[in-house]
Protein backbone atom coordinates (compact mmCIF):
# COMPACT_ATOMS: atom_id res chain seq x y z
CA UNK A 1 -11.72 50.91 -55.06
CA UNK A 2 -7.88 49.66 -54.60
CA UNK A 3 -6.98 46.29 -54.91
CA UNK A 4 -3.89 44.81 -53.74
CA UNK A 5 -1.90 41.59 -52.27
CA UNK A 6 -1.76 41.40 -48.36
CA UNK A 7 -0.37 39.31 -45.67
CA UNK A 8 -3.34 39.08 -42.99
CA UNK A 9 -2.56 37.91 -39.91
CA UNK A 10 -4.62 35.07 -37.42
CA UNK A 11 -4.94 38.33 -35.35
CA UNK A 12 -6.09 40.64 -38.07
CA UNK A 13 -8.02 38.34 -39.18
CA UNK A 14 -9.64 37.56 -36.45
CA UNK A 15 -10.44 41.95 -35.57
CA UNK A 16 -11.82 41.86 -38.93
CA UNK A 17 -14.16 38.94 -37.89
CA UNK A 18 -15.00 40.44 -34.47
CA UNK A 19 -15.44 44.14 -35.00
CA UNK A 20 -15.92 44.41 -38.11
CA UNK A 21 -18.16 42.36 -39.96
CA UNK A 22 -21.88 43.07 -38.85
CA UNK A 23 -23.83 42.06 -41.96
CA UNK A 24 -22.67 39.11 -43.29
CA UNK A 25 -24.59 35.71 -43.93
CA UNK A 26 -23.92 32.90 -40.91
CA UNK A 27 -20.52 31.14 -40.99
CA UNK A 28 -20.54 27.78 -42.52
CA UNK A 29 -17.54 26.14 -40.05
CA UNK A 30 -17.53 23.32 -42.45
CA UNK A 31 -16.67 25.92 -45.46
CA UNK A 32 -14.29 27.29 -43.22
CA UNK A 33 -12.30 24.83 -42.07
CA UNK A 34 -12.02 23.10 -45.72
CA UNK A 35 -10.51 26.36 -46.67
CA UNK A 36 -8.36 25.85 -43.74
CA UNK A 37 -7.31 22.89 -45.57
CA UNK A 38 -6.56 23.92 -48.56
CA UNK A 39 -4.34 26.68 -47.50
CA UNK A 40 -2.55 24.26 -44.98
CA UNK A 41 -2.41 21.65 -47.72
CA UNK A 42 -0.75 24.41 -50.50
CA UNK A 43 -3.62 24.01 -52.58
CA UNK A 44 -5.33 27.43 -51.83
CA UNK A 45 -5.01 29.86 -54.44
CA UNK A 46 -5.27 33.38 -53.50
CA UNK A 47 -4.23 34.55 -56.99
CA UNK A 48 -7.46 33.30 -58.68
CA UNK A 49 -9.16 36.76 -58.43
CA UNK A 50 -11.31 36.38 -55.53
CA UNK A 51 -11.34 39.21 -52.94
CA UNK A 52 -11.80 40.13 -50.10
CA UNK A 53 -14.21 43.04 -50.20
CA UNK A 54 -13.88 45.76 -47.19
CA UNK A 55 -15.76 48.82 -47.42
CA UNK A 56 -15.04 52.38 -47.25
CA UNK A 57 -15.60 51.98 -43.22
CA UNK A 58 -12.96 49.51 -43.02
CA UNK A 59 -16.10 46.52 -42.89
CA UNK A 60 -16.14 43.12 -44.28
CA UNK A 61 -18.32 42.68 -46.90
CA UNK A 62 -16.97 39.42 -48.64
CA UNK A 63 -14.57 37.22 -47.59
CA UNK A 64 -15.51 36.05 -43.96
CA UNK A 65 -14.59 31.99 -44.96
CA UNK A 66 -11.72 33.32 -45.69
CA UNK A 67 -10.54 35.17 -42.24
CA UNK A 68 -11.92 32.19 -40.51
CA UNK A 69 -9.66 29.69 -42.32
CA UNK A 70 -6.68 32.48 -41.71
CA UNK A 71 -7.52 32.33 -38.17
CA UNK A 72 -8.13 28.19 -38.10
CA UNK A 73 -4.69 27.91 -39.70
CA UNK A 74 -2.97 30.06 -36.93
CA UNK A 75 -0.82 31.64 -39.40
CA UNK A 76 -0.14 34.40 -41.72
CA UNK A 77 -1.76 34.23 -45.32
CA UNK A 78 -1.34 36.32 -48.97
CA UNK A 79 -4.87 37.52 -49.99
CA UNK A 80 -6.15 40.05 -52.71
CA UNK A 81 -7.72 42.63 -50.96
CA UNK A 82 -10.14 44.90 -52.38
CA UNK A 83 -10.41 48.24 -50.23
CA UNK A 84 -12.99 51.31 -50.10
CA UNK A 85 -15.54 49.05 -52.11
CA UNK A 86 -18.87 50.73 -52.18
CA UNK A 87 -21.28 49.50 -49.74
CA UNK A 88 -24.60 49.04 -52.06
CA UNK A 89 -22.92 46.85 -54.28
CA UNK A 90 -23.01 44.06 -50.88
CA UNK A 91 -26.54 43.06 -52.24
CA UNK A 92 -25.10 41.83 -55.38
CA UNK A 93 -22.08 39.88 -53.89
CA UNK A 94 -22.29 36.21 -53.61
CA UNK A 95 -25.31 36.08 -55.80
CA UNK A 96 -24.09 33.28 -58.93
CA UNK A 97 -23.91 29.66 -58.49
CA UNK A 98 -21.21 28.50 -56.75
CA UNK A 99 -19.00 25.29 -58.70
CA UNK A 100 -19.58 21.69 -57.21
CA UNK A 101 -17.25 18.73 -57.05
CA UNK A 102 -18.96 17.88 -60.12
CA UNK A 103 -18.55 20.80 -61.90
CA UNK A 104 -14.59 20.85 -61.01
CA UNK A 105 -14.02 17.32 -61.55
CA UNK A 106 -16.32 17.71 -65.03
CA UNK A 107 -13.71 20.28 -66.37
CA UNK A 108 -11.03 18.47 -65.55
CA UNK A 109 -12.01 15.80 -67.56
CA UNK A 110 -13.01 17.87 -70.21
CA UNK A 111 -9.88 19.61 -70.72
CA UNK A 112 -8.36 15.85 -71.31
CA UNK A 113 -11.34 15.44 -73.45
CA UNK A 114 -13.02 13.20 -71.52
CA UNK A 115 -16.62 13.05 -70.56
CA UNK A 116 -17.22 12.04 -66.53
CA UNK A 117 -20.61 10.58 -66.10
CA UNK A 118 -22.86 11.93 -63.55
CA UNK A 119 -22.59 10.51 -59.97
CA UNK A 120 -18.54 10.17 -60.88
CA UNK A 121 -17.26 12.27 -57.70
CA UNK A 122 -20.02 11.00 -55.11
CA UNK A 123 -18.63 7.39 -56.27
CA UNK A 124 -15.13 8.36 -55.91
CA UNK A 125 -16.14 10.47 -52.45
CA UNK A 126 -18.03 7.28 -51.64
CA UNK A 127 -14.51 5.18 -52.17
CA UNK A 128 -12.67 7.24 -49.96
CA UNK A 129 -14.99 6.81 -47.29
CA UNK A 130 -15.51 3.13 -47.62
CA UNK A 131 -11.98 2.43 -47.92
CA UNK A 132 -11.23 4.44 -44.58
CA UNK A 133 -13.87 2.86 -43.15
CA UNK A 134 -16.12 5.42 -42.97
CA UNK A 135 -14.18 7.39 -40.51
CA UNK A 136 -14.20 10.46 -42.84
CA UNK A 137 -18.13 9.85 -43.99
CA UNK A 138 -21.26 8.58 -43.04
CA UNK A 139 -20.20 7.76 -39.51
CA UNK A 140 -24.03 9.48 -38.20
CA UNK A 141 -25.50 6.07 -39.77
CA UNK A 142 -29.43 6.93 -38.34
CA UNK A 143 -29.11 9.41 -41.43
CA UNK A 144 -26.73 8.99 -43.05
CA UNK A 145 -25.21 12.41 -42.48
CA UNK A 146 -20.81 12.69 -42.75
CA UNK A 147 -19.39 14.87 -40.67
CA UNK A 148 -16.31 15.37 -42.65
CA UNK A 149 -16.17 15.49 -46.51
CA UNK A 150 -13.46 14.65 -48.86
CA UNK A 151 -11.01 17.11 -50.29
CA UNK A 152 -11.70 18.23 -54.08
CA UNK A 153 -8.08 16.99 -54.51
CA UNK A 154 -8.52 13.36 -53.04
CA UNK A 155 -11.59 13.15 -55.39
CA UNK A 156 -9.35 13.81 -58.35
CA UNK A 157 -6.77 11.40 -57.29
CA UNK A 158 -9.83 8.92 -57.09
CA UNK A 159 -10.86 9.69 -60.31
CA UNK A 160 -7.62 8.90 -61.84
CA UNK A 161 -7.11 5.60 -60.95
CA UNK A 162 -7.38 2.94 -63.35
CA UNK A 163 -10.23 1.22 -63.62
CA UNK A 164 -12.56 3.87 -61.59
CA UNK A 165 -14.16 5.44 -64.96
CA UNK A 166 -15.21 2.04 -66.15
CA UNK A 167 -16.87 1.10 -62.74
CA UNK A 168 -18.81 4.27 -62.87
CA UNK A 169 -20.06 4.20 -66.54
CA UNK A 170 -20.83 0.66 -65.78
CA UNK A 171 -22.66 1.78 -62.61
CA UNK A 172 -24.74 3.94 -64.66
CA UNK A 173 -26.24 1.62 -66.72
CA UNK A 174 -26.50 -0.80 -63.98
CA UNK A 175 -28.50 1.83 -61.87
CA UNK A 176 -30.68 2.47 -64.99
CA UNK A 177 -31.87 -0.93 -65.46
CA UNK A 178 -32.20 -1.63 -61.18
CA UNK A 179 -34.25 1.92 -60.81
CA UNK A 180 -33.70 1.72 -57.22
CA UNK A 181 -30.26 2.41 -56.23
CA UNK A 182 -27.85 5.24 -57.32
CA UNK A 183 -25.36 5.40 -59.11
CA UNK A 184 -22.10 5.81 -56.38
CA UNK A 185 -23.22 2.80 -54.19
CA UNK A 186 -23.56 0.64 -57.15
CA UNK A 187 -19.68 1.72 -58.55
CA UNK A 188 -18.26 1.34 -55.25
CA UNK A 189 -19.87 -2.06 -54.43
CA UNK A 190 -18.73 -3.51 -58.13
CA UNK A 191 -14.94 -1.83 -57.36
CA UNK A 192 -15.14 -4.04 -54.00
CA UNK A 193 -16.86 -7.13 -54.90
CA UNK A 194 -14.69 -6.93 -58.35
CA UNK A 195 -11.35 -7.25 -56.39
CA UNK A 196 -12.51 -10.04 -54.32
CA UNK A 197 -13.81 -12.19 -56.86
CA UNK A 198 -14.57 -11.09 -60.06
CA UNK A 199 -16.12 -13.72 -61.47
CA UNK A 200 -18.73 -14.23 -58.88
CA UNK A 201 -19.21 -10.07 -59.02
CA UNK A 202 -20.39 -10.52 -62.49
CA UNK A 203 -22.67 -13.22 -61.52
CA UNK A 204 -24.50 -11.30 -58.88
CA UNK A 205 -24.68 -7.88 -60.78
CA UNK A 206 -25.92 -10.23 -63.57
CA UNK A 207 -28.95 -11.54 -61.68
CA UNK A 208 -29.55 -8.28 -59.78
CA UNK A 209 -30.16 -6.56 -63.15
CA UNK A 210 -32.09 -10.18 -64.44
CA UNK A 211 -34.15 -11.44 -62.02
CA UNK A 212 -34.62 -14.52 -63.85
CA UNK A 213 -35.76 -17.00 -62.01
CA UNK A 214 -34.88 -15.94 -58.88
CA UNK A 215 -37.40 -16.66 -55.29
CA UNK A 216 -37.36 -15.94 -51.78
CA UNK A 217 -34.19 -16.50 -50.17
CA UNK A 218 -31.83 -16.07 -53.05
CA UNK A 219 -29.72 -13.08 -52.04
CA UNK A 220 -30.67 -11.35 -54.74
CA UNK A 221 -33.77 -11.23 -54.67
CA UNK A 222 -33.65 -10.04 -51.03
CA UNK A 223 -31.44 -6.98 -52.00
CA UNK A 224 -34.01 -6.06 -55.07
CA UNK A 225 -37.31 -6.26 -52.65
CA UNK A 226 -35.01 -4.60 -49.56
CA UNK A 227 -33.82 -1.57 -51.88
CA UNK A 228 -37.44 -1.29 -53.12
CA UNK A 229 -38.97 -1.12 -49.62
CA UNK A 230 -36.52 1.16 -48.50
CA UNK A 231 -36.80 3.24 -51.31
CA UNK A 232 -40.64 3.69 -50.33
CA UNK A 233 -40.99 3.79 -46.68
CA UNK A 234 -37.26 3.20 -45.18
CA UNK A 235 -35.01 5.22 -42.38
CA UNK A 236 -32.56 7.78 -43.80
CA UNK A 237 -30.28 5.19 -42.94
CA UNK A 238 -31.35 3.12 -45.42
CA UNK A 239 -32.42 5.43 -47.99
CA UNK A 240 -28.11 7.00 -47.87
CA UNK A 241 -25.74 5.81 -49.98
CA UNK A 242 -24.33 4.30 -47.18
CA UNK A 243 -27.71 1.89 -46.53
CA UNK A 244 -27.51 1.22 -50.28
CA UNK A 245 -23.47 -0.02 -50.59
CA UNK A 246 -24.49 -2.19 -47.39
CA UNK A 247 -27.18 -4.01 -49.27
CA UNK A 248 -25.19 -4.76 -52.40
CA UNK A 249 -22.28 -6.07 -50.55
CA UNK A 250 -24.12 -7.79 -48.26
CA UNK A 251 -26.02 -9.61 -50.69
CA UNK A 252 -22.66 -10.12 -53.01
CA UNK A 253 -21.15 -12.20 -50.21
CA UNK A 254 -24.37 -14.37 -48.97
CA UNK A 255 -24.40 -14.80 -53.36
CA UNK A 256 -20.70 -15.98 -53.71
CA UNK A 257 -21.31 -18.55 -50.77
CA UNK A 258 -24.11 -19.94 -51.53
CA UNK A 259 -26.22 -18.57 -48.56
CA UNK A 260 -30.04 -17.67 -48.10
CA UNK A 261 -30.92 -14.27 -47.26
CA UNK A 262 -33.86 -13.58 -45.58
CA UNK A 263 -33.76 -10.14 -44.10
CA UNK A 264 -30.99 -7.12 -44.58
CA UNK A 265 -30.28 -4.67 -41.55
CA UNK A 266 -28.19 -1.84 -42.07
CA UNK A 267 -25.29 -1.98 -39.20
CA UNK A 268 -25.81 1.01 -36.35
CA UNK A 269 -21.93 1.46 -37.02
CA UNK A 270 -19.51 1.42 -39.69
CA UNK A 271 -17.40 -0.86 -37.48
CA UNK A 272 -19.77 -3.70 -38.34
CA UNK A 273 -19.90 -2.61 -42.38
CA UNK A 274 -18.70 -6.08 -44.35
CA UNK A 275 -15.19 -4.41 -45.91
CA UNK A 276 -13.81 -6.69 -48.35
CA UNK A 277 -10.11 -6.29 -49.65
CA UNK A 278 -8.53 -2.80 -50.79
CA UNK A 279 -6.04 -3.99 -53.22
């Protein structure tokens, strides 16, 4: 086996992909075209020791993501190349779990010696979708599917800002006590509600987690017995994260003005979401 630094070309690239690749799994486009990302971004590393693996007959066994971004890009890219690998090592390619968000942004914080609590990158994904309106996420609302996700890098910048660590610990222990909603709706709904009115924030996460005294037609109550029946027997709409942040800040709003709330429908767009102020 030889391994060595090479310039591959959209065209070469794109032979390899064609003629030259007959056993590999299905390509993931949405794998693809992050990669595509990264490298147009800078933020691809081809120095990290991945390779990609051709075999003694000149075929692709690992790396296909790879030649697709390459090709995406519509440019020339530096990869480690590892030629005349033997062909019955293919079956143990690929094999070991591959690192989530969570597990990059985890280390992250752990090398500054800080402990991120799970749920912090779907919260900060969460943000970054809520903030741009949802173009970027759940914008398939019937199940709450996104057809674009977040960059690892704009989930680190999210993490970093001040203030967004608190939310989600506090999240955590808000979700805890609730039992119904997770933990990313609930941080991105008290970042929100926080910056529009803090004071009457506190108030309604107060209740939520309370119930004291609270009856039909108080907004929170509606939200609690909503999120419950949802939680049962409700739409994938309304099961997402997406259903769930609608509900809090719906009832948040009908709380700080004093409205009844009889009945919560999640919005069939994200045009109609209730977005309260960014900064």
């Amino acid at each position: 086996m030889q391994l060595e630094f090479q310039t591959i070309t959209p065209e070469q690239a794109s032979d390899l992909l064609t003629n030259h690749n007959p056993s590999n799994r299905r390509l993931d486009t949405g794998h693809a075209m992050f990669l595509a990302q990264e490298m147009e971004r800078g933020t691809f590393r081809p120095d990290n020791g991945d390779s990609i693996r051709i075999d003694t007959d000149g075929n692709v066994l690992d790396g296909q993501h790879r030649l697709a971004a390459i090709v995406r890009v519509g440019k020339p890219v530096t990869m480690l190349i590892a030629k005349d690998v033997d062909r019955e090592t293919f079956a143990t390619i690929d094999t070991g779990k591959r690192r989530t968000v969570q597990d990059i942004v985890g280390i992250d914080f752990a090398v500054m010696g800080i402990t991120a609590p799970k749920g912090t990158p779907h919260a900060a994904r969460l943000l970054i979708e809520y903030e741009s309106k949802f173009s970027l996420g759940a914008s398939v609302v019937k199940t709450g599917a996104r057809k674009k996700v977040a960059s690892v890098d704009a989930v680190r910048d999210v993490c970093k800002r001040d203030g967004f660590m608190d939310a989600v610990k506090r999240a955590v222990k808000i979700s805890k006590k609730m039992e119904i909603v997770k933990t990313a709706p609930v941080a991105v709904a008290l970042i929100a509600c926080e910056r529009d009115n803090k004071v009457a924030c506190d108030t309604y996460f107060h209740r939520l987690q309370t119930m004291e005294g609270l009856q039909a037609g108080a907004p929170e109550h509606s939200v609690d017995r909503a999120l419950r029946a949802w939680k049962v027997n409700g739409s994938g709409a309304q099961r997402s994260i997406y259903g769930q942040l609608f509900a809090l800040i719906r009832g948040y709003l009908a709380s700080r003005d004093g409205e009844r709330l009889s009945k919560i429908y999640v919005p069939p767009t994200p045009e109609t979401f209730p977005y309260l102020p960014t900064k």
